[in-house]
PDB file of N, CA and C in Angstrom:
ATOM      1  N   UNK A   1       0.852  -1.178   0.000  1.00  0.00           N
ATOM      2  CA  UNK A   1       0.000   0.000   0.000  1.00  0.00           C
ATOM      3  C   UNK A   1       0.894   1.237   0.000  1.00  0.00           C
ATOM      4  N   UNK A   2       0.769   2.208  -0.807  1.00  0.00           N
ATOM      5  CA  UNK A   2       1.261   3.220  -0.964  1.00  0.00           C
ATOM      6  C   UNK A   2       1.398   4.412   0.403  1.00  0.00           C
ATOM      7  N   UNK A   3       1.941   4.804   1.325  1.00  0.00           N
ATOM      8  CA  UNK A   3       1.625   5.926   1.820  1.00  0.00           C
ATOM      9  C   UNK A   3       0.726   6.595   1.923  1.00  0.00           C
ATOM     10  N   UNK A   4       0.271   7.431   0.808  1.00  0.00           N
ATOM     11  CA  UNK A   4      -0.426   8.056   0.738  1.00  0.00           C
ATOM     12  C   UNK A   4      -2.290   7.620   0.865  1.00  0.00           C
ATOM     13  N   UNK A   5      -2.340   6.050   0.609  1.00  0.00           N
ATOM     14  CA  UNK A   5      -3.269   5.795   0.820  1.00  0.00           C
ATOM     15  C   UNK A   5      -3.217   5.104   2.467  1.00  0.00           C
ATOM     16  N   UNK A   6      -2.013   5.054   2.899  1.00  0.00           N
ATOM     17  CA  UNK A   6      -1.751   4.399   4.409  1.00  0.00           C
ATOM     18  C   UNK A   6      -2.102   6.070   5.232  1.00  0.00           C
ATOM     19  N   UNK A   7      -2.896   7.074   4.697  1.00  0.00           N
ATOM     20  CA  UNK A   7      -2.834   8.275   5.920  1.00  0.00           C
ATOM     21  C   UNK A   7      -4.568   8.263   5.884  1.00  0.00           C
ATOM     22  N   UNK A   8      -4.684   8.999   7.183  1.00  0.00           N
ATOM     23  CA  UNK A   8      -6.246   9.121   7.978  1.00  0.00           C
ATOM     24  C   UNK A   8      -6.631  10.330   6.639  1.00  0.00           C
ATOM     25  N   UNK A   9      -5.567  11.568   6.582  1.00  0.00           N
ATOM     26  CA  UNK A   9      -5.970  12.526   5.383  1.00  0.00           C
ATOM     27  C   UNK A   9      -6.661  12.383   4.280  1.00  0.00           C
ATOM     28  N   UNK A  10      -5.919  11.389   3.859  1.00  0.00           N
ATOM     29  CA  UNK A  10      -6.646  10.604   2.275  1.00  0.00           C
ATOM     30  C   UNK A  10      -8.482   9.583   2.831  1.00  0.00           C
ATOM     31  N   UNK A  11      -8.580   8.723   3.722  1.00  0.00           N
ATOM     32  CA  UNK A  11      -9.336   8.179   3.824  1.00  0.00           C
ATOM     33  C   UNK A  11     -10.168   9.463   4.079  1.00  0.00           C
ATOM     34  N   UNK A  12      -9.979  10.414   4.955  1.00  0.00           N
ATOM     35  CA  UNK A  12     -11.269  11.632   5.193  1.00  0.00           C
ATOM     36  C   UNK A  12     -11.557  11.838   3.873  1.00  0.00           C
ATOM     37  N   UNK A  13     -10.294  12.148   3.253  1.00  0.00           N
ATOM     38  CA  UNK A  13     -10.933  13.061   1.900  1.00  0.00           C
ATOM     39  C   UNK A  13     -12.036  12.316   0.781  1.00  0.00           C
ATOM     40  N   UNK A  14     -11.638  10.975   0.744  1.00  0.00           N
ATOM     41  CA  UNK A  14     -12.771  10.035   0.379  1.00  0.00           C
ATOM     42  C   UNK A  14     -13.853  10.330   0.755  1.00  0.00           C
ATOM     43  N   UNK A  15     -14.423   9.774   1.843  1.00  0.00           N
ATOM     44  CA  UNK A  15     -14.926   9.600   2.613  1.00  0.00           C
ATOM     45  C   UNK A  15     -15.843  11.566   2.680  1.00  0.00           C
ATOM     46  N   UNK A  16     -15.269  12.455   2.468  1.00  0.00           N
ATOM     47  CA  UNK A  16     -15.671  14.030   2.346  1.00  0.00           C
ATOM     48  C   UNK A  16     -16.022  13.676   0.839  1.00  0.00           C
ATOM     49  N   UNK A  17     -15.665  12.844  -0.225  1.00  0.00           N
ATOM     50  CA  UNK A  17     -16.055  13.096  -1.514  1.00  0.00           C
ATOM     51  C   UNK A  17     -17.655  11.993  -1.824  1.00  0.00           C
ATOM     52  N   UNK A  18     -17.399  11.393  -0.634  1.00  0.00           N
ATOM     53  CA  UNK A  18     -19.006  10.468  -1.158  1.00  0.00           C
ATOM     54  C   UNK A  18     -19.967  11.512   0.008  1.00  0.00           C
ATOM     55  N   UNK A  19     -19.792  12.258   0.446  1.00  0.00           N
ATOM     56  CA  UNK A  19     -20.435  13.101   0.896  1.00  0.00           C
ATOM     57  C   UNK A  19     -20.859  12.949   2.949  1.00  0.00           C
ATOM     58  N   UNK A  20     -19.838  12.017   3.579  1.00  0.00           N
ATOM     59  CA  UNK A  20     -19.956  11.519   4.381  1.00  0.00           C
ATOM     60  C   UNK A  20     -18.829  12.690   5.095  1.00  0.00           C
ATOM     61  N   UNK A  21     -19.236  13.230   6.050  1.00  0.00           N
ATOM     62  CA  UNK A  21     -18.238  14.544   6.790  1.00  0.00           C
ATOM     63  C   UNK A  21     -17.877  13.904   7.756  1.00  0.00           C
ATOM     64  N   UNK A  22     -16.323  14.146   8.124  1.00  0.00           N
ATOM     65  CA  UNK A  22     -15.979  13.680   9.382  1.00  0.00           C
ATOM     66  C   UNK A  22     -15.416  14.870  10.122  1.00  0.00           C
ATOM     67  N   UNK A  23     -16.416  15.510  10.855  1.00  0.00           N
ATOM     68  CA  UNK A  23     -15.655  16.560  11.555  1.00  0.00           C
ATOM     69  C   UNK A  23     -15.213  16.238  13.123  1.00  0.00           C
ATOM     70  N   UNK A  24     -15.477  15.184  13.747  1.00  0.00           N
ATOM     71  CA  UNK A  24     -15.672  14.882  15.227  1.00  0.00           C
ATOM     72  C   UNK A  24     -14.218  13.758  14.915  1.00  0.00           C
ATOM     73  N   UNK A  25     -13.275  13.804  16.023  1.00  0.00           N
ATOM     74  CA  UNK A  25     -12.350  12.620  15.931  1.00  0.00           C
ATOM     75  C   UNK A  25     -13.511  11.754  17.030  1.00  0.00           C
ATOM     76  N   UNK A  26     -13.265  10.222  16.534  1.00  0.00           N
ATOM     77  CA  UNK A  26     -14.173   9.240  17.211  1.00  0.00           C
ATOM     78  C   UNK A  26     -14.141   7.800  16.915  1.00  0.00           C
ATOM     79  N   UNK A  27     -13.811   7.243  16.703  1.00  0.00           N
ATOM     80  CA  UNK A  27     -14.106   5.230  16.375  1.00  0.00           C
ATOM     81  C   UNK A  27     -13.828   5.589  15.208  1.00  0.00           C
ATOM     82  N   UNK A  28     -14.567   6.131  14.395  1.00  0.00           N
ATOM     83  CA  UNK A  28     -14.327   6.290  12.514  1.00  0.00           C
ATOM     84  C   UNK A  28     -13.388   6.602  11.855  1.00  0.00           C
ATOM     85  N   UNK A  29     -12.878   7.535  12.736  1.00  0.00           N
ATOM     86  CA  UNK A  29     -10.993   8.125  12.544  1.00  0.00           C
ATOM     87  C   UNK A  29     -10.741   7.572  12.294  1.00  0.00           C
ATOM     88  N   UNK A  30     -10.142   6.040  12.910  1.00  0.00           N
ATOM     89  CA  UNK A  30      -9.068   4.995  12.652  1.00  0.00           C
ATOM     90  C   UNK A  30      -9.211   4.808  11.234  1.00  0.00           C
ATOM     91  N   UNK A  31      -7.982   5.023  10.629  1.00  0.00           N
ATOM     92  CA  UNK A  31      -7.677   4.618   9.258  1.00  0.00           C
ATOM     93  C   UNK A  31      -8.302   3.401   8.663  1.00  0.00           C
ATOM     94  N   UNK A  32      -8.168   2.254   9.604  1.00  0.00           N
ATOM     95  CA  UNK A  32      -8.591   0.648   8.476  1.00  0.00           C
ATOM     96  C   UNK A  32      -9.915   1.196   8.713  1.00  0.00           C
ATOM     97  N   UNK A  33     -10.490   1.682   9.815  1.00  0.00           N
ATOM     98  CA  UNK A  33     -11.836   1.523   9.539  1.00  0.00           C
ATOM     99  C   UNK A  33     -12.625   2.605   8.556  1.00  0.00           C
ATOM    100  N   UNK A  34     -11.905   3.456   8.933  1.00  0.00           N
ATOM    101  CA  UNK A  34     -12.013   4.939   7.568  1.00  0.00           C
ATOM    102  C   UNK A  34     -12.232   4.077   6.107  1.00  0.00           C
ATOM    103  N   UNK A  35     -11.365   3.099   5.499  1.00  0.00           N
ATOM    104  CA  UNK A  35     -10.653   2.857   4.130  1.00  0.00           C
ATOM    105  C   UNK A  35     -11.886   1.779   4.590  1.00  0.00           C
ATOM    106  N   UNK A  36     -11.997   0.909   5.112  1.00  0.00           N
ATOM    107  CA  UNK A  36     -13.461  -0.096   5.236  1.00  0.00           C
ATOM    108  C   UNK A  36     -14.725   0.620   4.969  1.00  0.00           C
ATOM    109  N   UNK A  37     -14.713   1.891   5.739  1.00  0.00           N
ATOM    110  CA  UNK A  37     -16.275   2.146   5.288  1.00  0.00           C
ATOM    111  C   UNK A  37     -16.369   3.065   3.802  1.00  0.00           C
ATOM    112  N   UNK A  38     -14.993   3.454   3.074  1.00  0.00           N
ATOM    113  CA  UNK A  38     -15.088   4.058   1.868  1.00  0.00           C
ATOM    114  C   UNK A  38     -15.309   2.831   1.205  1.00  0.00           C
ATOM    115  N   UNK A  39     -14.435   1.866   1.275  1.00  0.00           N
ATOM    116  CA  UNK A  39     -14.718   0.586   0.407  1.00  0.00           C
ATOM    117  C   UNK A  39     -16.129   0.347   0.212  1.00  0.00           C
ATOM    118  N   UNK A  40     -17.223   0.303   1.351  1.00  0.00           N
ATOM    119  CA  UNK A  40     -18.465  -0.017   1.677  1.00  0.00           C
ATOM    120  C   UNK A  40     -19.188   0.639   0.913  1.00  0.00           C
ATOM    121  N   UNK A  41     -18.771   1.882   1.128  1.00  0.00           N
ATOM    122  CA  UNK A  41     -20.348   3.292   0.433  1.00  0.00           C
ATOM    123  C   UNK A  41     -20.237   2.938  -1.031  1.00  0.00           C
ATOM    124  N   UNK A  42     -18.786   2.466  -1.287  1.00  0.00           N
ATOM    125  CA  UNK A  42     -18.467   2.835  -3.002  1.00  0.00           C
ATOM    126  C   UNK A  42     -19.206   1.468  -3.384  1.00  0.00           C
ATOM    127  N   UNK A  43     -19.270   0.221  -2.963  1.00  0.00           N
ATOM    128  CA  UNK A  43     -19.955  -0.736  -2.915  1.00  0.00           C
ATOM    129  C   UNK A  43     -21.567  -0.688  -3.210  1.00  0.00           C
ATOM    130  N   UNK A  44     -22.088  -0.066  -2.547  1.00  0.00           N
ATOM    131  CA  UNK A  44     -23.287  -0.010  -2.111  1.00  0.00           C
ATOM    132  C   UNK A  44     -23.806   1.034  -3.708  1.00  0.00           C
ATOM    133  N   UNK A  45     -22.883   2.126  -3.132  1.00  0.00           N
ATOM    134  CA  UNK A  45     -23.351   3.393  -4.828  1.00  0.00           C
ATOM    135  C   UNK A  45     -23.139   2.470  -6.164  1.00  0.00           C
ATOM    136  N   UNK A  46     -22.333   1.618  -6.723  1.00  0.00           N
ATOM    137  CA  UNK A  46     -22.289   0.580  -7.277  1.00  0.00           C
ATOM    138  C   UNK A  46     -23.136   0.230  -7.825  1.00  0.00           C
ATOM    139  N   UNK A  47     -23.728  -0.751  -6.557  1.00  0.00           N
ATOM    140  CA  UNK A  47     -24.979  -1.762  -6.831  1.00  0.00           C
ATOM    141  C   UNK A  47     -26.147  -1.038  -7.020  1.00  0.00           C
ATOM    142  N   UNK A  48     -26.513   0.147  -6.330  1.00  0.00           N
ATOM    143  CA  UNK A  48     -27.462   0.841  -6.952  1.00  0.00           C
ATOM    144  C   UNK A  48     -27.689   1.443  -7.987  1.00  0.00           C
ATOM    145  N   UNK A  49     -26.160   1.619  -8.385  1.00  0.00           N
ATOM    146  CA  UNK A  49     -26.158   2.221 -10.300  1.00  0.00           C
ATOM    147  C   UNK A  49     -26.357   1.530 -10.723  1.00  0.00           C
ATOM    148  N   UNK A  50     -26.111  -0.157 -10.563  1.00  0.00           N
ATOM    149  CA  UNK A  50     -26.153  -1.316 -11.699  1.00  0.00           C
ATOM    150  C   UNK A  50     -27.264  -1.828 -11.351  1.00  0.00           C
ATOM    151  N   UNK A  51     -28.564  -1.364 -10.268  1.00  0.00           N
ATOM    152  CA  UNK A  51     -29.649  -2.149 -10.325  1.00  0.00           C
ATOM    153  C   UNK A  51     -30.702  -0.884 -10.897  1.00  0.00           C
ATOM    154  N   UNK A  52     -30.346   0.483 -10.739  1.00  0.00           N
ATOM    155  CA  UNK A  52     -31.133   1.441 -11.653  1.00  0.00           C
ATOM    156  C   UNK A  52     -31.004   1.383 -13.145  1.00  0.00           C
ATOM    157  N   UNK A  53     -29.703   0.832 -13.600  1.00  0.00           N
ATOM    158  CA  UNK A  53     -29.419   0.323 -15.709  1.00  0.00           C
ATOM    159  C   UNK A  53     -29.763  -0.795 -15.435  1.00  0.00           C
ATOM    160  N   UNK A  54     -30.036  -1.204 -14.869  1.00  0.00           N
ATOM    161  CA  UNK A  54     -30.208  -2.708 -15.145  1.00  0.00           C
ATOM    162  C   UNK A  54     -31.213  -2.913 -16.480  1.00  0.00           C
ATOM    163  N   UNK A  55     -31.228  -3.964 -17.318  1.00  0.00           N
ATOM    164  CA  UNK A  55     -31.733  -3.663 -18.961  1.00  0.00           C
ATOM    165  C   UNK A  55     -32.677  -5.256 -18.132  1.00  0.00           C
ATOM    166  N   UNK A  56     -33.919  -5.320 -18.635  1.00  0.00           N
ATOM    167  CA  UNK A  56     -34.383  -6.787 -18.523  1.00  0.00           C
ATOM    168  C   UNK A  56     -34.860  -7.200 -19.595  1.00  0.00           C
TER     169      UNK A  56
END
């Protein structure tokens, strides 16, 4: 893993770009769990793009 994706900075800024604010330090701070719940949202926005095109 690169640095830059190993800092709390980068996971906020994610995490500020799916529209999720972290202004309070708290449990969520922690980096793995920061980069877990960006993994998650981007997951989730995903499956809802591919079940709104969905062609039948």
């Amino acid at each position: 893993m690169s640095r830059e994706l190993d800092t709390e900075g980068y996971w906020s800024n994610e995490l500020n770009s799916l529209g999720i604010q972290t202004k309070r330090k708290n449990e969520l701070n922690d980096r793995k769990e920061m980069k877990d719940l960006v993994e998650n949202v981007k997951q989730v926005l995903l499956q809802e793009y591919r079940t709104a095109y969905e062609y039948e």
